[in-house]
Protein backbone atom coordinates (compact mmCIF):
# COMPACT_ATOMS: atom_id res chain seq x y z
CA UNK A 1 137.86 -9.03 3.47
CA UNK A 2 136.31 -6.08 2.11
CA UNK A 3 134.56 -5.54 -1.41
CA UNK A 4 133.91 -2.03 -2.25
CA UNK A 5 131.40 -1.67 -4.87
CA UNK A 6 131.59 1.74 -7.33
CA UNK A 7 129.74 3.04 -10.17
CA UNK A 8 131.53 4.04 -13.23
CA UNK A 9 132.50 7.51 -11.82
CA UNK A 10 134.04 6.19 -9.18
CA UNK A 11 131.44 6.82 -6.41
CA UNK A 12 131.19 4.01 -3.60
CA UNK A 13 127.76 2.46 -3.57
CA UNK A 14 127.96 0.05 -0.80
CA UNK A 15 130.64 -2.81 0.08
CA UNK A 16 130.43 -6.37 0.70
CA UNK A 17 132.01 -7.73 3.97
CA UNK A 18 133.13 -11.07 5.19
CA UNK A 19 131.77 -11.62 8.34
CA UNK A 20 132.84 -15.18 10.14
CA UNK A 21 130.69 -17.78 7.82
CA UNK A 22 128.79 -15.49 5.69
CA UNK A 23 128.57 -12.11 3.88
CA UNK A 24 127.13 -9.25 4.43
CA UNK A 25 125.68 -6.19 2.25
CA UNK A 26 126.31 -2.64 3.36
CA UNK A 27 125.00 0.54 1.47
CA UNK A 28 127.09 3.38 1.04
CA UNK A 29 125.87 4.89 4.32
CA UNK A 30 126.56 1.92 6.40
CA UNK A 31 123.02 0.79 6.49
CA UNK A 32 122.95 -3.55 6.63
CA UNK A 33 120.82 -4.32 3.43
CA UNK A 34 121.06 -8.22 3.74
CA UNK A 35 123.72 -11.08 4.00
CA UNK A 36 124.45 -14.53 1.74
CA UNK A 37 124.73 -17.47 3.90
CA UNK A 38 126.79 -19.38 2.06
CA UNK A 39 123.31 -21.44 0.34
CA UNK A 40 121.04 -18.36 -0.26
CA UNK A 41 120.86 -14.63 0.20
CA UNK A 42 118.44 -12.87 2.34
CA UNK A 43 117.32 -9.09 2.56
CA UNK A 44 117.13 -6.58 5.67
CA UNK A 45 114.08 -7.90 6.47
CA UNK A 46 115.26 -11.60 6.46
CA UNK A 47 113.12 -12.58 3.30
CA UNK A 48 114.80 -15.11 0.60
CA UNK A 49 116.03 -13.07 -2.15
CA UNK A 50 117.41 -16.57 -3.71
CA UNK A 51 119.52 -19.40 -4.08
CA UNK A 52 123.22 -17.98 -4.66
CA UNK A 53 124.88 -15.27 -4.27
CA UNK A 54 122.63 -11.86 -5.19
CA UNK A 55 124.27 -9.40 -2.74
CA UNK A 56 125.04 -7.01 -5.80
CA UNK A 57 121.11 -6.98 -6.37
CA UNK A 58 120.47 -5.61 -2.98
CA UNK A 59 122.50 -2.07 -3.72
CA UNK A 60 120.26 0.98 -5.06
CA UNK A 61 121.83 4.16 -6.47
C-alpha cells in the first residue's frame, strides 16, 4: 500500500510505502529518507529517530 503525503495545496511531499515487514519513507523526488521497522524508525543514515512510528517527521518541504 501506498500513502501519499500532501500539503494543504495539494502538492505531494513524499509517500509512505509498505515494503514486506516494514515501511518505508520516500520524498517527493523518490529519494529513501528512512523506514519504521515495525518497533522503531530509523533515518537514511540508519540512526534511531525513535520508538514508534515518526516517518511523517522525516519529510521536509
Amino acid at each position: 500500500m501506498v500513502q501519499v503525503l500532501k500539503d494543504k495545496y495539494g502538492r505531494k511531499l513524499g509517500e509512505i510505502r509498505d515494503e514486506g515487514a516494514r515501511q518505508t519513507v520516500y520524498d517527493k523526488y523518490g529519494a529513501r529518507l528512512g523506514y519504521f521497522d515495525g518497533r522503531c524508525t530509523y533515518d537514511k543514515f540508519n540512526r534511531k529517530i525513535g520508538e514508534g512510528n515518526w516517518l511523517a517527521t522525516l519529510i521536509k518541504d
